[in-house]
Protein backbone atom coordinates (compact mmCIF):
# COMPACT_ATOMS: atom_id res chain seq x y z
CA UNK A 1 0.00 0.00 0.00
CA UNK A 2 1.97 3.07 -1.09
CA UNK A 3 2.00 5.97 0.13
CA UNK A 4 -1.20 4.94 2.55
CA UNK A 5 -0.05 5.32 6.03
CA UNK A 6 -1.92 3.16 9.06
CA UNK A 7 -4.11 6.23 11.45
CA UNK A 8 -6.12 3.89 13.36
CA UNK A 9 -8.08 0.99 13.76
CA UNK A 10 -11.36 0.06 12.54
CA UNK A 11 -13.05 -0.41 15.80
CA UNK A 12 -12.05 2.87 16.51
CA UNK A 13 -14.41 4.52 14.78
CA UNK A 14 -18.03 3.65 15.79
CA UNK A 15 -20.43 3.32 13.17
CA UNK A 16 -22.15 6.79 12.44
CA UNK A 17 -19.41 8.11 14.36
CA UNK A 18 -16.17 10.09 13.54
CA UNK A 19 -12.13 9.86 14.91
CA UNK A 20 -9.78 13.19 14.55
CA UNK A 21 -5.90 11.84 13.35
CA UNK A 22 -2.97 13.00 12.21
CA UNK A 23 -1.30 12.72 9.39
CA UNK A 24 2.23 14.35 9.18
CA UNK A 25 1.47 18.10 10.21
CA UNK A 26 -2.51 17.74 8.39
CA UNK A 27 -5.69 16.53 11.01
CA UNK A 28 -7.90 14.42 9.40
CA UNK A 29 -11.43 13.47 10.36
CA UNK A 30 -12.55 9.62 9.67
CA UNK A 31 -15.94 8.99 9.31
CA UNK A 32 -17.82 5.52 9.45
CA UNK A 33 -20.77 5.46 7.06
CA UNK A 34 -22.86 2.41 7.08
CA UNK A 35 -19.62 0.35 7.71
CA UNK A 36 -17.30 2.47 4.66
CA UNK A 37 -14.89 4.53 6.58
CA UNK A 38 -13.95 8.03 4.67
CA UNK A 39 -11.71 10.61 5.74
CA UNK A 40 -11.87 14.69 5.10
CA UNK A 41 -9.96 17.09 6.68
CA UNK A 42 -10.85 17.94 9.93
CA UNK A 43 -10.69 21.96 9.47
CA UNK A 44 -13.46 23.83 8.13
CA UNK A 45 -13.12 25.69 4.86
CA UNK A 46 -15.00 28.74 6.48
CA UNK A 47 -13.25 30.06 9.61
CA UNK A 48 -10.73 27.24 10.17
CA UNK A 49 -12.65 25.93 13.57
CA UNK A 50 -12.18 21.95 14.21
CA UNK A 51 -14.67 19.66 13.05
CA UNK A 52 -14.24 17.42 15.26
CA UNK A 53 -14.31 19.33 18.25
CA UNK A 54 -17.96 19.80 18.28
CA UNK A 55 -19.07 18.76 15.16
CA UNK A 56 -21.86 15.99 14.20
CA UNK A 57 -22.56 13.99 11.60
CA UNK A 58 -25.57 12.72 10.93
CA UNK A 59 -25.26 10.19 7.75
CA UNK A 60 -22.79 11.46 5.45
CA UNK A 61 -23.26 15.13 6.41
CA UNK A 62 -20.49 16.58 8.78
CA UNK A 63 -21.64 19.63 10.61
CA UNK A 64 -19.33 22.55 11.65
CA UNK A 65 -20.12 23.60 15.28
CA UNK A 66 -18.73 27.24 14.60
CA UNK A 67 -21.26 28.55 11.84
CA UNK A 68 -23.15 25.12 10.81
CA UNK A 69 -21.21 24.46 7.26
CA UNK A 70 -22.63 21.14 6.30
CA UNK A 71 -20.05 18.51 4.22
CA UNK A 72 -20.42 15.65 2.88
CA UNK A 73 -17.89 13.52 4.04
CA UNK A 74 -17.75 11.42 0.67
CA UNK A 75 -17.25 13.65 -1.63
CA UNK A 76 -16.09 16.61 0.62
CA UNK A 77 -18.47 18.61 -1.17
CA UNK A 78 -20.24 21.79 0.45
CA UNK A 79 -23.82 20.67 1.30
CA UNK A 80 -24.79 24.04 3.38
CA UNK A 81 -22.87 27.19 3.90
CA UNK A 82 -21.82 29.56 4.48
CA UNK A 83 -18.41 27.41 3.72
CA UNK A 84 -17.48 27.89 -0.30
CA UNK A 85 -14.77 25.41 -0.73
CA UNK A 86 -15.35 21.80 -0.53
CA UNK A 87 -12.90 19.63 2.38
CA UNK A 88 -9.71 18.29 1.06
CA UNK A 89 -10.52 14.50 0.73
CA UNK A 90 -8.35 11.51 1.66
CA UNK A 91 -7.78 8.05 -0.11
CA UNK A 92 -9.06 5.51 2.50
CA UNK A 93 -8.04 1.17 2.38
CA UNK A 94 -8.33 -0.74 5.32
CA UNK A 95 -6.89 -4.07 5.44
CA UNK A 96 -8.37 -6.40 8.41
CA UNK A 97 -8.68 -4.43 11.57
CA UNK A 98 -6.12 -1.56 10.03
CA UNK A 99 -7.55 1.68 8.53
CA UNK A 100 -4.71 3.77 6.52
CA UNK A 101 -5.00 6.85 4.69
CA UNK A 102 -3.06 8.14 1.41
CA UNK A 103 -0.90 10.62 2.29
CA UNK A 104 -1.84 14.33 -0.06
């Protein structure tokens, strides 16, 4: 697997739920959708507030706690501002238990 590096574990991230890692110097949100883990980055493309820190998601829609920018975390696309710019999206393989992400 190159350039994938191993961030967690699967179990790690509950199902509908979401795990903040790094990667190098980049924070990356993971994001278990009906069993398909997905990563994003974990800033917002508005203001730069954490995603994870208070964030939800409910489905595939991430929700910024600072001004309510809604992403999906699939696509990284903007799904309700007042973000602009889609999330920077990360190549995701697990293999077993292991979940690694491409690094950018």
């Amino acid at each position: 697997m190159e350039d994938f590096v191993e961030v967690a574990k699967v179990g790690e991230v509950p199902l509908g739920g979401l795990k903040q890692v790094a990667l190098g110097n980049q924070w990356i949100a993971l994001a278990n959708v009906g069993g398909q883990i997905y990563a994003v980055s974990d800033v917002c493309t508005h203001v730069e507030c954490w995603l994870l820190e208070e964030g939800s998601l409910a489905g595939d829609v991430l929700e910024c706690s600072c001004h309510g920018s809604q992403f999906d975390v699939k696509t990284g696309a903007v799904m309700s501002g007042p973000a602009e710019d889609p999330l920077p999206v990360f190549d995701v393989r697990t293999d077993g238990e292991k979940v690694f992400v491409r690094r950018a």
